[in-house]
N, C-alpha and C. Protein backbone atom coordinates (compact mmCIF):
# COMPACT_ATOMS: atom_id res chain seq x y z
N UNK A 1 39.19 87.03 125.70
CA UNK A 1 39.35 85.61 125.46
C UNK A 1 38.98 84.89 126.76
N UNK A 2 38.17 84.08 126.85
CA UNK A 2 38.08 83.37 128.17
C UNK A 2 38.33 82.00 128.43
N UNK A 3 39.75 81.47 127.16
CA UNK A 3 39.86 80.48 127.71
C UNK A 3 41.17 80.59 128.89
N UNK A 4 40.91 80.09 129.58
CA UNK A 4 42.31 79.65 130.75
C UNK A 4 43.95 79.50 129.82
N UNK A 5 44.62 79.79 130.09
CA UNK A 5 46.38 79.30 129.67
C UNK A 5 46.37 77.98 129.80
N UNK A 6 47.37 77.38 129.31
CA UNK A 6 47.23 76.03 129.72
C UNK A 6 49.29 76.17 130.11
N UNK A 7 49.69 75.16 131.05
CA UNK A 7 50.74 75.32 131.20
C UNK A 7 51.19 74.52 130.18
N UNK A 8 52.76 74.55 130.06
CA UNK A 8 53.62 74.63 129.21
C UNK A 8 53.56 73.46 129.23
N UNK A 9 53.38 72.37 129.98
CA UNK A 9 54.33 70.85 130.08
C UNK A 9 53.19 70.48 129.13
N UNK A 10 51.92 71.39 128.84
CA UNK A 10 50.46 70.68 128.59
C UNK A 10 50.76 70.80 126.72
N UNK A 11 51.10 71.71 126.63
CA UNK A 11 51.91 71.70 124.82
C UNK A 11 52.73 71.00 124.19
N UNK A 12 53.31 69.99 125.47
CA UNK A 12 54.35 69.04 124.87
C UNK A 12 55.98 69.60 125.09
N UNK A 13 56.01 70.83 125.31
CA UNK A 13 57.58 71.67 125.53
C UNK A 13 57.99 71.08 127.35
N UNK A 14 58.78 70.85 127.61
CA UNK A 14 59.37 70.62 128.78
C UNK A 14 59.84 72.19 129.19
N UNK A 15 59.16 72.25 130.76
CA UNK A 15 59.67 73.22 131.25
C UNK A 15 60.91 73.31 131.93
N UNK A 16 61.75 74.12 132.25
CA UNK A 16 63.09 73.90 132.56
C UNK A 16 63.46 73.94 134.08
N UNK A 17 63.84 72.90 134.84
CA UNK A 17 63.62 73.09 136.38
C UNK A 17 64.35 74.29 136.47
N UNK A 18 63.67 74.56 138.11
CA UNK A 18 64.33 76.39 138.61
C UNK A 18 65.68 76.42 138.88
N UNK A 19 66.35 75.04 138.92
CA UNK A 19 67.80 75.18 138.92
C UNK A 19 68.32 75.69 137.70
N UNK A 20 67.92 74.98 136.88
CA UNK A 20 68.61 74.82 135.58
C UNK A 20 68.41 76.68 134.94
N UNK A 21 67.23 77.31 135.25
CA UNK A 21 67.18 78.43 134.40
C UNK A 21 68.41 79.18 135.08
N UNK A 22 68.70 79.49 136.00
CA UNK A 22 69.84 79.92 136.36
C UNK A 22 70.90 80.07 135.04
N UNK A 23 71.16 78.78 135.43
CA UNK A 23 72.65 78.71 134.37
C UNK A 23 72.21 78.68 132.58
N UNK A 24 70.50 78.63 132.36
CA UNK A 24 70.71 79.40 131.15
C UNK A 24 70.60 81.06 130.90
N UNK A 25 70.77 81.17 131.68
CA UNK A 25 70.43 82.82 131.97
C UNK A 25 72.17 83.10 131.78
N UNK A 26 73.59 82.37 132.93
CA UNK A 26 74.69 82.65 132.74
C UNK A 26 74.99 82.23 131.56
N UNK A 27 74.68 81.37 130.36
CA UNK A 27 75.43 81.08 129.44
C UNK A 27 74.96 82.08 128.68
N UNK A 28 73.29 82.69 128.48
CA UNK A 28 73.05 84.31 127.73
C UNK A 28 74.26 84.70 128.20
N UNK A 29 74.64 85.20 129.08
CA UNK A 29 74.84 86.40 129.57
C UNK A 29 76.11 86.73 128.78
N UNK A 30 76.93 85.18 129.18
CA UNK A 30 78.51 84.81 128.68
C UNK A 30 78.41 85.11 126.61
N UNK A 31 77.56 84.29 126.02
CA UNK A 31 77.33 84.92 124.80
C UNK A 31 77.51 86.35 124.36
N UNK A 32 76.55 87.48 125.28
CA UNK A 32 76.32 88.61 125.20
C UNK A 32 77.63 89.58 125.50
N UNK A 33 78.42 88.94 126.37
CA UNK A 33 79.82 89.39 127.00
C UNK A 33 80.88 89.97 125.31
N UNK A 34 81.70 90.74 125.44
CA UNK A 34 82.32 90.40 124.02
C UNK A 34 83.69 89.59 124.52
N UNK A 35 83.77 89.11 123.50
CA UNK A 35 85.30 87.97 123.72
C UNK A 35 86.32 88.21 124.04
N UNK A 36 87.11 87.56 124.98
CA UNK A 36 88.56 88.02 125.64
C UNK A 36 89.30 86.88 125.43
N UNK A 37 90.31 86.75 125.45
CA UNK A 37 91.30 85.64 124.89
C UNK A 37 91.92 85.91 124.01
N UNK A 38 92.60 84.83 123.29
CA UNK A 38 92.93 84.58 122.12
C UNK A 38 91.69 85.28 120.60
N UNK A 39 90.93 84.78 121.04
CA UNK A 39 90.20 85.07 120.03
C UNK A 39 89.98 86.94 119.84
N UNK A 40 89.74 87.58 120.83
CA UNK A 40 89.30 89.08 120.83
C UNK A 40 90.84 89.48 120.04
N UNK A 41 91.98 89.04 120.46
CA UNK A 41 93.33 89.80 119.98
C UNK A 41 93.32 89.03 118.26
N UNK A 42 92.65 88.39 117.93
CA UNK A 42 93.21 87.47 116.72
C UNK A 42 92.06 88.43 115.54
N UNK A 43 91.04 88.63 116.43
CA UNK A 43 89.93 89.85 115.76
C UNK A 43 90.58 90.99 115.93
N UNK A 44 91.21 91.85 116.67
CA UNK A 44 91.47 92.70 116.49
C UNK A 44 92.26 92.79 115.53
N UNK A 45 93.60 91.78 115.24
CA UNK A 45 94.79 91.82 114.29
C UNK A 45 93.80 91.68 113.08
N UNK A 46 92.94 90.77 112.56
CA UNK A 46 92.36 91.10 111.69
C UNK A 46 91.49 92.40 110.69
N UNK A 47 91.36 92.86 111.83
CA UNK A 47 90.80 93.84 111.43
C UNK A 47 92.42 95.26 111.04
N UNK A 48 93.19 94.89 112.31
CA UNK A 48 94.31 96.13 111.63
C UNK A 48 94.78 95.39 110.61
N UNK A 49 94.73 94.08 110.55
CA UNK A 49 95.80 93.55 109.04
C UNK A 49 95.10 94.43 107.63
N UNK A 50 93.82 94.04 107.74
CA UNK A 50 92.53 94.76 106.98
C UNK A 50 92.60 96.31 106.38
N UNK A 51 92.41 96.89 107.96
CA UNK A 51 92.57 98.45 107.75
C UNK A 51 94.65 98.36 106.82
N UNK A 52 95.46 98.01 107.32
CA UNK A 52 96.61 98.25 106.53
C UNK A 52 96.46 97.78 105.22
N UNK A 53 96.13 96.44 104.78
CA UNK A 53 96.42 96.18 103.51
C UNK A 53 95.30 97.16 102.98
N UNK A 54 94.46 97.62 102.69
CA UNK A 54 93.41 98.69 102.68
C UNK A 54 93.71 100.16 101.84
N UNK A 55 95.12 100.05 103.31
CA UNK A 55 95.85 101.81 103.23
C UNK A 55 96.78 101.38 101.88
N UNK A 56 97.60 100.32 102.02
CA UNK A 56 98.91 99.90 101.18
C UNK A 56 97.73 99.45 99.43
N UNK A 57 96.54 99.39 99.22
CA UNK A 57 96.05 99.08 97.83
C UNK A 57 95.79 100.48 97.96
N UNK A 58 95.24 101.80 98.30
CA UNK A 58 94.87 102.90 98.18
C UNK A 58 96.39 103.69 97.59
N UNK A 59 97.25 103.31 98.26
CA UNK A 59 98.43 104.27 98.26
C UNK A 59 98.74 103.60 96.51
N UNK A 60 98.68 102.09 96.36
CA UNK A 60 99.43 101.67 94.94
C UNK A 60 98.54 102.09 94.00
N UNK A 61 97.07 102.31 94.39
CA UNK A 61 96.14 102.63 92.96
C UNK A 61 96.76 104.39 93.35
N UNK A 62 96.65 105.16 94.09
CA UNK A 62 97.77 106.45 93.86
C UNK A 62 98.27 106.80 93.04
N UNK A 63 99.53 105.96 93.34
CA UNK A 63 100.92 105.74 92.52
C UNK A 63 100.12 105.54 91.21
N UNK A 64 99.61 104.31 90.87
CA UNK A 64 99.18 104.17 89.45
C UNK A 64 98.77 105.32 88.81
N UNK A 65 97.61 105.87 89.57
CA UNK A 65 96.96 107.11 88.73
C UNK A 65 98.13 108.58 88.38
N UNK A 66 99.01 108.44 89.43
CA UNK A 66 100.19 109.26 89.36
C UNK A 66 100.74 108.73 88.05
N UNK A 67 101.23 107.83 87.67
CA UNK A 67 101.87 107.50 86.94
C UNK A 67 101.04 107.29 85.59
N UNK A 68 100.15 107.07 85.60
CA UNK A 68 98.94 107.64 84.46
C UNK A 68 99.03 108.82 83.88
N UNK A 69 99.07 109.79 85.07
CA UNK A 69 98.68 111.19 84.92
C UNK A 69 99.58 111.55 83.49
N UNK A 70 101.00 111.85 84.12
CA UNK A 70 102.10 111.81 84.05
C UNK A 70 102.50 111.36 82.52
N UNK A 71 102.11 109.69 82.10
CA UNK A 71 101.90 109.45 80.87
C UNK A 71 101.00 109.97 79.91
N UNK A 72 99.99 110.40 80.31
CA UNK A 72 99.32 111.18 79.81
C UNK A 72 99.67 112.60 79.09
N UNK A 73 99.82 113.10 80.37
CA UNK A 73 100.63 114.65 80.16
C UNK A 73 101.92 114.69 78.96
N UNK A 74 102.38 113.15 78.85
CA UNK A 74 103.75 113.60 77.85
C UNK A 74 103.12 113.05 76.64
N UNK A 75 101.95 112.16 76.42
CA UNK A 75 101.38 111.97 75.25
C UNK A 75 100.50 113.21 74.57
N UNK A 76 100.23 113.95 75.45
CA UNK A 76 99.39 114.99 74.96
C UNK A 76 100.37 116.11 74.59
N UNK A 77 101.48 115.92 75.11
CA UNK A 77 103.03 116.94 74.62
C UNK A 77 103.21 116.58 73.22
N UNK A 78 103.01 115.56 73.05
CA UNK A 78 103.70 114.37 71.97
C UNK A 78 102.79 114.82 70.62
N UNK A 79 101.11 114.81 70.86
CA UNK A 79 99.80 114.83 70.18
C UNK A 79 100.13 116.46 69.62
N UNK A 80 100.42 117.48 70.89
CA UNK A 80 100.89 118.71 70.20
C UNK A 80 101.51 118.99 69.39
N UNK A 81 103.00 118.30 69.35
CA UNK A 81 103.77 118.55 68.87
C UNK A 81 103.56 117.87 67.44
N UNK A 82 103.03 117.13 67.17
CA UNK A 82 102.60 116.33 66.07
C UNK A 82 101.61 117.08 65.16
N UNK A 83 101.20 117.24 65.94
CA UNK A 83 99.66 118.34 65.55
C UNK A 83 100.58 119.76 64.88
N UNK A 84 101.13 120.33 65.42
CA UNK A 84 102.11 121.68 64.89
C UNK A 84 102.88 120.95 63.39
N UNK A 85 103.65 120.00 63.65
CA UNK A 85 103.77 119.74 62.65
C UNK A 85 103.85 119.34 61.41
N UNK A 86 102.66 118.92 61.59
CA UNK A 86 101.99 118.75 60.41
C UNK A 86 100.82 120.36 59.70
N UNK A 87 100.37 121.07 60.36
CA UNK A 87 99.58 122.03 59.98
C UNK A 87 100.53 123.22 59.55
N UNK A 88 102.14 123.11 60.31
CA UNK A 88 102.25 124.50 59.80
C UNK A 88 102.77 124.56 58.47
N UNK A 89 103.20 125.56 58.07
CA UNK A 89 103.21 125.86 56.50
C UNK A 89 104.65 125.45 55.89
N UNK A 90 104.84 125.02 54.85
CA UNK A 90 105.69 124.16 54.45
C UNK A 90 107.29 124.70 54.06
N UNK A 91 107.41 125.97 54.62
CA UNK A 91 108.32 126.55 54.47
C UNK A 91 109.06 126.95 55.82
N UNK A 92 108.15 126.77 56.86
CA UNK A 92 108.69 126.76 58.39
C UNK A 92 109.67 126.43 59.17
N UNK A 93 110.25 126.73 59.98
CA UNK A 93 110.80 125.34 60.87
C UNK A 93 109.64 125.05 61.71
N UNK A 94 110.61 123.90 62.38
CA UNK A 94 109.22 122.77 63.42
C UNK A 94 109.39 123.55 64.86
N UNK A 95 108.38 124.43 65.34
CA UNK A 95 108.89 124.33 66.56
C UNK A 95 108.49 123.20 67.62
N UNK A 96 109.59 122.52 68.05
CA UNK A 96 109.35 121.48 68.99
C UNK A 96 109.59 121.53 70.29
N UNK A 97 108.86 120.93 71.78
CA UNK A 97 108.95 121.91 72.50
C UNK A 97 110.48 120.83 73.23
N UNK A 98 110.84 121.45 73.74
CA UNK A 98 112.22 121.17 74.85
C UNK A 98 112.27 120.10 75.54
């Protein structure tokens, strides 16, 4: 390419005096930093409030499926026992279970 650069002020963008880049260089820097204060501890609690309520819905869907199970298991006792008595022969007793 052989045309020349043209400087920056010549595009219409204002260049930034040599003082000033300084301190945009410290406010990157401060951005890039991670947060201390109030705010870093208010993120952290968020995040353990998070991870706990998390643990405490895992543990109650648990319980639920426990307690599913469980209903299950005595309906299918129930389905047996229903099932026996009706098929066996009409002179029987019922055996029912305990």
């Amino acid at each position: 390419n052989g045309r020349a650069r043209r400087p920056a002020a010549a595009h219409g963008a204002k260049a930034a005096p040599k003082g000033d880049r300084g301190m945009m260089m410290q406010k990157d820097q401060r951005k890039a930093m991670p947060a201390k204060g109030p705010t870093a501890g208010a993120a952290a609690r968020g995040v353990a409030n998070r991870v706990h309520s998390r643990r405490e819905r895992k543990l109650a869907l648990q319980q639920d499926v426990d307690k599913l199970k469980k209903k299950l298991r005595h309906e299918e006792n129930v389905h047996r026992a229903l099932e026996r008595a009706f098929t066996r022969p009409l002179g029987a007793l019922p055996r029912l279970p305990p």
